[in-house]
C-alpha atoms as a PDB file:
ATOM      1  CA  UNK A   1     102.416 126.086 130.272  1.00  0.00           C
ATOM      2  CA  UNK A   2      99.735 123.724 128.311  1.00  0.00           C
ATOM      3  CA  UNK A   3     100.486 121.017 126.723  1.00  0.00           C
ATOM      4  CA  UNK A   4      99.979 120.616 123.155  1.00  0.00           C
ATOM      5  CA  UNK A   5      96.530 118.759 121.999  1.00  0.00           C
ATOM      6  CA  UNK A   6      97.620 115.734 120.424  1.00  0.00           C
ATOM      7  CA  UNK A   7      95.981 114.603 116.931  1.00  0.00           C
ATOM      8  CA  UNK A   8      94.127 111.837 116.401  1.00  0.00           C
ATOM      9  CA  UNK A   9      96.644 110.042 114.652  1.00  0.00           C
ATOM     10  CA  UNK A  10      99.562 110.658 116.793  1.00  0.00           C
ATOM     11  CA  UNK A  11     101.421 107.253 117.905  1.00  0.00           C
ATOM     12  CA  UNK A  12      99.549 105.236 114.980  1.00  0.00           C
ATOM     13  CA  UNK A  13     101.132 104.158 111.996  1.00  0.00           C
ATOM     14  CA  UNK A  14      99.702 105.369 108.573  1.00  0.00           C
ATOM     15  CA  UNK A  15     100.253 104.338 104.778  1.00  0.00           C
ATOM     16  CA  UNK A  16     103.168 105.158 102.981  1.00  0.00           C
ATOM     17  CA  UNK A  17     103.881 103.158 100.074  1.00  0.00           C
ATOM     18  CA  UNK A  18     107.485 104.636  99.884  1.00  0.00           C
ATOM     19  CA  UNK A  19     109.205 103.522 103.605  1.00  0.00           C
ATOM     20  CA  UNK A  20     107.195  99.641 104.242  1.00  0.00           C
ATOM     21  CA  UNK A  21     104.031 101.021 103.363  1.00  0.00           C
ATOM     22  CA  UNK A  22     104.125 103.418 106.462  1.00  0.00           C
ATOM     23  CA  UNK A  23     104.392 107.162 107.071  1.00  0.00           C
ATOM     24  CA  UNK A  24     102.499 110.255 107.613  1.00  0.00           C
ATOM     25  CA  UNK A  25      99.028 111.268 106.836  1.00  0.00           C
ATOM     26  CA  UNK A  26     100.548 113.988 104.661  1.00  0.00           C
ATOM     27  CA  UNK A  27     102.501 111.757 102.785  1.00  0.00           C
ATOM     28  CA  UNK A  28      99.863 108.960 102.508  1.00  0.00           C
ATOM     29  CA  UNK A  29      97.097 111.667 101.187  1.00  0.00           C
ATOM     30  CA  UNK A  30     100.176 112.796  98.480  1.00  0.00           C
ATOM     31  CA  UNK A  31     100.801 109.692  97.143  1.00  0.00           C
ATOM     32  CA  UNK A  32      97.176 108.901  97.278  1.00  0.00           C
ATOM     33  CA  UNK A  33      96.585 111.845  94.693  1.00  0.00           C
ATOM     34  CA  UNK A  34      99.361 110.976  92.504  1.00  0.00           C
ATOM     35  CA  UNK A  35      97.520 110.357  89.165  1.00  0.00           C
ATOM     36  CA  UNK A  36      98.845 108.374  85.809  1.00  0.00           C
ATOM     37  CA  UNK A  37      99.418 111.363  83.325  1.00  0.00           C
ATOM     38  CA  UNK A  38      98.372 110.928  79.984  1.00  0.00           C
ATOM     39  CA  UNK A  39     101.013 109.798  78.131  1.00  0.00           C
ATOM     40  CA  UNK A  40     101.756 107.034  80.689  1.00  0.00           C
ATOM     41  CA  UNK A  41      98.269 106.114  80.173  1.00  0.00           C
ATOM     42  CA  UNK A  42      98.227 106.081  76.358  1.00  0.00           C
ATOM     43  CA  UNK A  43     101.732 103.605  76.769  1.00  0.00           C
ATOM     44  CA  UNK A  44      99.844 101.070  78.347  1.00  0.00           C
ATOM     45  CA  UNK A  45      96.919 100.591  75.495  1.00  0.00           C
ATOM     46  CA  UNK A  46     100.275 100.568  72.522  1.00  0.00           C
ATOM     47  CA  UNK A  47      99.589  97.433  70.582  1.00  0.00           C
ATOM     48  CA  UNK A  48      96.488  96.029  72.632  1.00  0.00           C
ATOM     49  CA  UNK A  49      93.728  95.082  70.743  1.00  0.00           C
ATOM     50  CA  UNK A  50      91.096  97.073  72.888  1.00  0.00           C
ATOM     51  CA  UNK A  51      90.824 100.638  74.462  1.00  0.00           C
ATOM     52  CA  UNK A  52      89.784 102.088  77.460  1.00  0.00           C
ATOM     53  CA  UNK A  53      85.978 101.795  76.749  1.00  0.00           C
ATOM     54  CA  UNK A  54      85.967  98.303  76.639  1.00  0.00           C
ATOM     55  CA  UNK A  55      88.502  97.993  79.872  1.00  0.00           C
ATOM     56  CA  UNK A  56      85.924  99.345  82.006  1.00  0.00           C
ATOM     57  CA  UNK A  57      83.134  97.436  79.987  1.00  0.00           C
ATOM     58  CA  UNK A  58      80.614 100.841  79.214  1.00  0.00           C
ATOM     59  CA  UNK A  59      79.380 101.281  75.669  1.00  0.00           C
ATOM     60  CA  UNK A  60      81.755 104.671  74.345  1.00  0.00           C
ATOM     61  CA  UNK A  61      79.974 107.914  75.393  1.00  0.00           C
ATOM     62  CA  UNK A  62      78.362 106.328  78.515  1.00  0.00           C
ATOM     63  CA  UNK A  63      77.353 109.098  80.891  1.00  0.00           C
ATOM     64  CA  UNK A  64      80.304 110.888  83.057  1.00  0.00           C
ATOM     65  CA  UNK A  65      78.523 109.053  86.272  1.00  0.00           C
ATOM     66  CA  UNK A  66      78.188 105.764  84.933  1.00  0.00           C
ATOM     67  CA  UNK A  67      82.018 105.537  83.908  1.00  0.00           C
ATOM     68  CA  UNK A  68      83.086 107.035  87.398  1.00  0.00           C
ATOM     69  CA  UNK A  69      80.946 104.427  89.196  1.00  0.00           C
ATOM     70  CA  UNK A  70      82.207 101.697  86.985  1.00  0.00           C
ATOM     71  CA  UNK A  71      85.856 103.001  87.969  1.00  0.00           C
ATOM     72  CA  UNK A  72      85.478 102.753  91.411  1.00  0.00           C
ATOM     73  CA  UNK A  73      83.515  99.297  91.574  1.00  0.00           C
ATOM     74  CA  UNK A  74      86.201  98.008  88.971  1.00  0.00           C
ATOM     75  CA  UNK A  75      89.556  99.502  90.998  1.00  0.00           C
ATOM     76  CA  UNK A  76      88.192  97.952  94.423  1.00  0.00           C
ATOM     77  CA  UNK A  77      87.733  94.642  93.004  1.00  0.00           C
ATOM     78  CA  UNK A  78      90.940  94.400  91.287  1.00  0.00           C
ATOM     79  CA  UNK A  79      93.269  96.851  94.202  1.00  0.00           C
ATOM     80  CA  UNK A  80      96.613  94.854  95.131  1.00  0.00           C
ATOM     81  CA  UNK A  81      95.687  94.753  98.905  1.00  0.00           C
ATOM     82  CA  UNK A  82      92.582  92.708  98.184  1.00  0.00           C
ATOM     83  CA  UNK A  83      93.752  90.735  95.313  1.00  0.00           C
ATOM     84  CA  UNK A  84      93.456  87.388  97.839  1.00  0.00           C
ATOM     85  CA  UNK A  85      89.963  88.013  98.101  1.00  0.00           C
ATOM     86  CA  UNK A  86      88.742  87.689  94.142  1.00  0.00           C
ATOM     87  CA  UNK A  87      91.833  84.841  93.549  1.00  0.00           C
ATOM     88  CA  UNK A  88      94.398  86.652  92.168  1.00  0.00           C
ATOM     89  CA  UNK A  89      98.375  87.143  92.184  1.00  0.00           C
ATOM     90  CA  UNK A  90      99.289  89.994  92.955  1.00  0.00           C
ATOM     91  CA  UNK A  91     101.182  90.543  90.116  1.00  0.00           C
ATOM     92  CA  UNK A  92      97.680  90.688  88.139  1.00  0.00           C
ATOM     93  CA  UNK A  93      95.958  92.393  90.337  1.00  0.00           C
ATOM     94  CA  UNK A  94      98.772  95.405  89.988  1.00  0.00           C
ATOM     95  CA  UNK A  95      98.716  94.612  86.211  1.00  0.00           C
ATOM     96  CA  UNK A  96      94.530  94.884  86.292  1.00  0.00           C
ATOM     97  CA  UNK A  97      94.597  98.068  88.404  1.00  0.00           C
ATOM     98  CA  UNK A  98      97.044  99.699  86.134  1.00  0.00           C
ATOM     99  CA  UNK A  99      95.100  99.261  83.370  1.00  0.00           C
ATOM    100  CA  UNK A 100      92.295 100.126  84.553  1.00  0.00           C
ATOM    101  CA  UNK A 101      93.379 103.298  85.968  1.00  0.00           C
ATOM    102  CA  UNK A 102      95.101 104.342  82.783  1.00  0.00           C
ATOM    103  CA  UNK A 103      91.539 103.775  80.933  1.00  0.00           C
ATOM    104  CA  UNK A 104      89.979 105.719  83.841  1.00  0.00           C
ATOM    105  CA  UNK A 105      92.262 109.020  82.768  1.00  0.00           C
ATOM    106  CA  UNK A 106      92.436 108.610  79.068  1.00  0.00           C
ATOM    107  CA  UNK A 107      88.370 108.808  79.724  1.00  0.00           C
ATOM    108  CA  UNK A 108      88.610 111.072  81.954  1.00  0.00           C
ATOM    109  CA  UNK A 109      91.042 113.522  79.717  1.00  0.00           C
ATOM    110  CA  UNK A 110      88.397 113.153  77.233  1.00  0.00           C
ATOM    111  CA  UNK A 111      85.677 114.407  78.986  1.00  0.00           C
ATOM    112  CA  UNK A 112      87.630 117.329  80.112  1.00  0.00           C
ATOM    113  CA  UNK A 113      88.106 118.575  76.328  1.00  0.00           C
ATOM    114  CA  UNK A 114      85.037 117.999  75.601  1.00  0.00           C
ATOM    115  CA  UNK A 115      83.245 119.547  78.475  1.00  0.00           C
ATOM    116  CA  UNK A 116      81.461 116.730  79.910  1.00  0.00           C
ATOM    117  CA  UNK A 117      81.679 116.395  82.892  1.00  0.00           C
END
């Protein structure tokens, strides 16, 4: 009888954020969708002085491309795992990268309704 074909990530650890920050590729790509639904994102601009536009720093109605591009360039800069490299705790990176991501979906959601994208 053959053996079974092993994948390529059998016997190597992957992300899991909820056991170490280890688990399986199934349970790293879940996670890794996991998005901030819109009323979690409209609790984190309650009582700020700003919005979402001016979080990701693009003048309001700013092409669908050019906020998505901003997102990601923004998010990689302030992620928790690389927080050492642009001086910061990670306690503000995580607070940067929350915001940030609820800015990205209250934009996004927007863009949705209106058929923008």
């Amino acid at each position: 009888m053959p053996k079974a074909k092993k994948g390529f990530l059998d016997g190597y650890k992957t992300y899991d954020p909820e056991t170490e920050g280890y688990g399986s590729p199934a349970q790293w790509r879940a996670a890794f969708a996991h998005r901030m639904s819109q009323e979690e994102a409209e609790e984190v601009f309650v009582g700020k002085q700003y919005g979402p536009w001016a979080v990701l720093g693009v003048p309001e109605g700013s092409p669908w491309k050019v906020v998505k591009s901003t997102f990601r360039r923004l998010s990689m800069a302030c992620h928790p795992d690389r927080c050492i490299l642009n001086n910061m705790t990670k306690v503000e990176a995580e607070e940067k990268f929350k915001e940030l991501t609820a800015a990205f979906t209250l934009i996004d959601n927007e863009y949705t309704r209106k058929g923008l994208k």
